[in-house]
N, C-alpha and C. Protein backbone atom coordinates (compact mmCIF):
# COMPACT_ATOMS: atom_id res chain seq x y z
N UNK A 1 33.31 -41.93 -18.20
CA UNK A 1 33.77 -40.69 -17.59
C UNK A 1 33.23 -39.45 -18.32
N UNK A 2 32.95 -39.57 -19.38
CA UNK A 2 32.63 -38.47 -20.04
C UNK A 2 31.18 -38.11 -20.00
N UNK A 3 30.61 -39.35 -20.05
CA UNK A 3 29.26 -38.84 -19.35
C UNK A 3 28.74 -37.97 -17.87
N UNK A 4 29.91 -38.61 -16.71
CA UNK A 4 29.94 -37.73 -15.85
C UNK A 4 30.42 -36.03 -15.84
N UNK A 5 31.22 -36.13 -16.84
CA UNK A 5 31.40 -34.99 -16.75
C UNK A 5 30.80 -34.17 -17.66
N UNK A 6 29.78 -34.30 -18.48
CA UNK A 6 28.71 -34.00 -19.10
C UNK A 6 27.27 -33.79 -18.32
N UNK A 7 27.27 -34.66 -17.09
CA UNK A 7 26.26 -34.32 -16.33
C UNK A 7 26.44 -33.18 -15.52
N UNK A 8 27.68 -33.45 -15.01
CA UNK A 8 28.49 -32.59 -13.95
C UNK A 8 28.06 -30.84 -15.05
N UNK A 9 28.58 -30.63 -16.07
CA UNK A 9 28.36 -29.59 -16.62
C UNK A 9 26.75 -29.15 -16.92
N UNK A 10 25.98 -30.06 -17.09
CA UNK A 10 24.44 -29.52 -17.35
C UNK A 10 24.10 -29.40 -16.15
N UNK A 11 24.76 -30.66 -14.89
CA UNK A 11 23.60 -29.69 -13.55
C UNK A 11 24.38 -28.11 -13.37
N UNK A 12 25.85 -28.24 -13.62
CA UNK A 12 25.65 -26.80 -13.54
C UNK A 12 25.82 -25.56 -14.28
N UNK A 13 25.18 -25.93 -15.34
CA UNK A 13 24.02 -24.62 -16.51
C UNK A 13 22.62 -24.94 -15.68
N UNK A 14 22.18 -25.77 -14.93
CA UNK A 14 21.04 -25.86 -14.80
C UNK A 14 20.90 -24.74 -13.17
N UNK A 15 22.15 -25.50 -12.55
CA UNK A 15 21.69 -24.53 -11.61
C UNK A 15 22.20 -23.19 -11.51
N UNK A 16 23.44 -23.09 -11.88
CA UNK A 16 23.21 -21.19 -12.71
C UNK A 16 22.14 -20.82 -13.02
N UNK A 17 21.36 -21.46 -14.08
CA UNK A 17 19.81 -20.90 -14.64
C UNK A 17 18.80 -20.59 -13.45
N UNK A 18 19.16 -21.66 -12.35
CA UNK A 18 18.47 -21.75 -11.24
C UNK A 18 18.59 -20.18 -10.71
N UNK A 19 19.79 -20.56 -10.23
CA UNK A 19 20.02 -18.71 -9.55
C UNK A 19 19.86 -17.89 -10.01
N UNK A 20 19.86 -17.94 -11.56
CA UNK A 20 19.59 -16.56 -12.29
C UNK A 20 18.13 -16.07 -11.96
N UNK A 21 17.07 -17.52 -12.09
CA UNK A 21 15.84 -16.85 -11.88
C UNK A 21 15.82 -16.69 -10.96
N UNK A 22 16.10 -17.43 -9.45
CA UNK A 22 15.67 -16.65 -8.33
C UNK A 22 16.27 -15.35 -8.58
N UNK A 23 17.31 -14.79 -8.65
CA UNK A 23 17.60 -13.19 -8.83
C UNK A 23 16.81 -12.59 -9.61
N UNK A 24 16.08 -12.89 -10.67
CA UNK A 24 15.31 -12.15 -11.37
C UNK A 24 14.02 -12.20 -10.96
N UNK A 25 13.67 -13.10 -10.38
CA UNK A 25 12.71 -13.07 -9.17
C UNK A 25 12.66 -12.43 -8.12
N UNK A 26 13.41 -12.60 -7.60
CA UNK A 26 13.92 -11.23 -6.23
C UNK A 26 14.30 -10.13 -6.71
N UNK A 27 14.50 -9.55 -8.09
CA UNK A 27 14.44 -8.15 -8.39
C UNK A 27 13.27 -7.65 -8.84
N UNK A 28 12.30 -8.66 -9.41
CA UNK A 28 11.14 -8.53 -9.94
C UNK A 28 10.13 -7.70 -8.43
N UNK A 29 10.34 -9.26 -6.98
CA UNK A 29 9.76 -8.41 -6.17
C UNK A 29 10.59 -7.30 -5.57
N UNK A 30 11.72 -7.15 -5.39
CA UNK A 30 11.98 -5.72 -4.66
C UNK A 30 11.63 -4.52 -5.38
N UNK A 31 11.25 -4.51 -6.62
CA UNK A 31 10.88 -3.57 -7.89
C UNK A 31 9.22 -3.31 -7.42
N UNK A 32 8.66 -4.37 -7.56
CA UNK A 32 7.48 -4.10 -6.79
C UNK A 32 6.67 -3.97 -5.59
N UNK A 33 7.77 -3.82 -4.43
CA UNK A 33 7.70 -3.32 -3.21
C UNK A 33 8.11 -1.70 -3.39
N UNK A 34 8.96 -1.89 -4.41
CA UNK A 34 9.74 -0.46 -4.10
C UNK A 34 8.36 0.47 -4.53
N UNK A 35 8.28 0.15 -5.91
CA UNK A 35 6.44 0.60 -6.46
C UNK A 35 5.75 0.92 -5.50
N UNK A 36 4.89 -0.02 -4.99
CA UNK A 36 4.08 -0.35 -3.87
C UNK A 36 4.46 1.10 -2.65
N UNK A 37 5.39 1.06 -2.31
CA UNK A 37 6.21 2.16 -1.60
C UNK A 37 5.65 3.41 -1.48
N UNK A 38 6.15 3.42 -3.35
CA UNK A 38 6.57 5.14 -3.61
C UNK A 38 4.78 5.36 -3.69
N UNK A 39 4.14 4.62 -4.24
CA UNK A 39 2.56 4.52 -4.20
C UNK A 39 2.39 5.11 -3.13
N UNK A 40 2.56 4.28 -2.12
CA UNK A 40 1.93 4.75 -0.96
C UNK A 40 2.29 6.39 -0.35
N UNK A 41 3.14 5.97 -0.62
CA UNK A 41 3.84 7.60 -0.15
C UNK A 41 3.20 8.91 -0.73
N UNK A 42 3.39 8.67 -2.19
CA UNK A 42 2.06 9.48 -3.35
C UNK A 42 0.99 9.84 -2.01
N UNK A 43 0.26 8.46 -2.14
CA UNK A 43 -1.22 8.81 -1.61
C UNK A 43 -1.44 9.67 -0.42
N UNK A 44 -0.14 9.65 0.23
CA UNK A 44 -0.65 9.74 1.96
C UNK A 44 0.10 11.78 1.35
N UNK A 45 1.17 11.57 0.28
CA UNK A 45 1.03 13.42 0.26
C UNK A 45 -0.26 14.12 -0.21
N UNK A 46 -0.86 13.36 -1.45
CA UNK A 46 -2.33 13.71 -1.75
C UNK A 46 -3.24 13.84 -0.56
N UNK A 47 -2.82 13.30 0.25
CA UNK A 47 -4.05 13.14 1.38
C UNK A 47 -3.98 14.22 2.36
N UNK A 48 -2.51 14.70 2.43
CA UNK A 48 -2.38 16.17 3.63
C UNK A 48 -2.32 17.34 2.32
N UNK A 49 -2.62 16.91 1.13
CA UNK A 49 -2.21 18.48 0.62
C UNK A 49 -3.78 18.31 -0.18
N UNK A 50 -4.42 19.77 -0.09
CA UNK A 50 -5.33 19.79 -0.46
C UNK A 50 -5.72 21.56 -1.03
N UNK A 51 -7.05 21.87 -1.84
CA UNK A 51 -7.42 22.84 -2.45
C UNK A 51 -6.78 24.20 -1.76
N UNK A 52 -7.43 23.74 -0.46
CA UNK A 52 -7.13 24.78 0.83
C UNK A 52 -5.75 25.55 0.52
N UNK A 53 -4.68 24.28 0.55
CA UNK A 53 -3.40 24.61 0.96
C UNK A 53 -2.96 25.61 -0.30
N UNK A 54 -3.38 25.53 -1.38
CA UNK A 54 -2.80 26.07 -2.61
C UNK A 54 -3.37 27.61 -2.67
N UNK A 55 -4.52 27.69 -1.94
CA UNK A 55 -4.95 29.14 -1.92
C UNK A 55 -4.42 29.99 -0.37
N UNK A 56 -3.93 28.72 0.38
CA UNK A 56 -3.51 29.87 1.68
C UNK A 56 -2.41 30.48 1.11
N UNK A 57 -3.03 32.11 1.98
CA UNK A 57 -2.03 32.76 1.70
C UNK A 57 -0.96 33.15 3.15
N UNK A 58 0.55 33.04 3.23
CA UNK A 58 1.61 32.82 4.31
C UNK A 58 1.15 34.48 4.81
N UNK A 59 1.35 35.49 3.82
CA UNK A 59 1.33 36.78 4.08
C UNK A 59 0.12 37.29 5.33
N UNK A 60 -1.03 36.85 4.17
CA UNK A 60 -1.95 37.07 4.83
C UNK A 60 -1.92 36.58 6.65
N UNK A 61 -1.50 35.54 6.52
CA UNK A 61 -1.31 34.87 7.96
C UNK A 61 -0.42 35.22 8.85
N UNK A 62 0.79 35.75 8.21
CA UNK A 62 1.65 36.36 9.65
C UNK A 62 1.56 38.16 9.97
N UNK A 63 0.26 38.48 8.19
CA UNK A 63 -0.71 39.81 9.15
C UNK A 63 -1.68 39.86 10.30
N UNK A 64 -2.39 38.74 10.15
CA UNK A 64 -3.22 38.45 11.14
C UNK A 64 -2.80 38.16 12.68
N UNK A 65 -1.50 37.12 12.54
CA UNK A 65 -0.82 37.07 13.65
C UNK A 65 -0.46 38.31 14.20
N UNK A 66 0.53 39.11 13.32
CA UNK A 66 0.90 40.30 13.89
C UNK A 66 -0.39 41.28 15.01
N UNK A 67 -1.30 41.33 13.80
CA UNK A 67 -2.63 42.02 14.77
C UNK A 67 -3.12 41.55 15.94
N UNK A 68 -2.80 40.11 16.02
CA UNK A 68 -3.21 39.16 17.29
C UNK A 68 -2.88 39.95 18.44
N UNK A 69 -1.42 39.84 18.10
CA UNK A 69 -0.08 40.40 18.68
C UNK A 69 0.04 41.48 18.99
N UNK A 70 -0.75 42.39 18.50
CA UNK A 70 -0.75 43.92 18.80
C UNK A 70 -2.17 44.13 19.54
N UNK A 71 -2.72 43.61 19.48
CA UNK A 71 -4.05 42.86 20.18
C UNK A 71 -4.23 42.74 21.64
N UNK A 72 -3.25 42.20 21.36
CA UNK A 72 -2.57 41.09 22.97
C UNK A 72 -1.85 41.85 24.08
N UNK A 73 -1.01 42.85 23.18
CA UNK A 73 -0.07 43.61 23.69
C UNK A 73 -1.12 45.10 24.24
N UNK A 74 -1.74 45.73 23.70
CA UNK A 74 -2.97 46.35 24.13
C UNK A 74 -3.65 45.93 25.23
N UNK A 75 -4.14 44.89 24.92
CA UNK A 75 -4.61 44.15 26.27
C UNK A 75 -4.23 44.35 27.52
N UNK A 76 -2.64 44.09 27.61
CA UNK A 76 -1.94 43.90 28.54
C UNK A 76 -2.07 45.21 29.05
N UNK A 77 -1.46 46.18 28.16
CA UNK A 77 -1.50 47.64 28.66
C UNK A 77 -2.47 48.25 29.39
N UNK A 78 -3.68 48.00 28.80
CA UNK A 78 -5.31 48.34 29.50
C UNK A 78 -5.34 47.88 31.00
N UNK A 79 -4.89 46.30 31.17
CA UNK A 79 -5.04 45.78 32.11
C UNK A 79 -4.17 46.68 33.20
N UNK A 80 -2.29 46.96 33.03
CA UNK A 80 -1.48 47.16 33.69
C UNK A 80 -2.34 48.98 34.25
N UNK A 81 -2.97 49.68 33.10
CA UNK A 81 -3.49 50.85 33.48
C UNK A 81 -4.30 50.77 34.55
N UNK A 82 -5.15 49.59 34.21
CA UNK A 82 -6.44 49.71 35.51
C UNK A 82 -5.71 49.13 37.11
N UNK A 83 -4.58 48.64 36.95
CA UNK A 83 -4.44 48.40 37.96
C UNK A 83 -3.27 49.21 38.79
């Protein structure tokens, strides 16, 4: 009897040990999916942000619009005159 229950106790340290590694296995890969991930994610912001973007200037751009706009609005006026 005591042998059985000596076996009974090593299969289970053995298979505790078992589960432990699959869990440390399955944290190992969700750790390196998660990696893999944030990687990717990195790359694809490197990829829409570029030299360009750091020198546009917002100001400059909603002057230009504005002039579009005053542009546009002229336009209209000229047109409504001639007719």
């Amino acid at each position: 009897m005591k042998i059985l229950c000596d076996l009974k106790l090593l299969s289970d340290i053995w298979y505790k040990r078992y589960l432990l590694s699959q869990t440390n296995e399955t944290d190992r890969r969700v750790s390196e999916i998660i990696d893999q991930e944030q990687e990717k994610e990195d790359q694809n912001q490197n990829k829409f942000h570029s030299a360009i973007d750091e020198d546009f200037d917002l100001d400059a751009y909603k002057e230009l619009f504005e002039i579009k706009e005053l542009q546009s609005n002229i336009s209209v006026q000229h047109k409504q005159d001639y007719l």
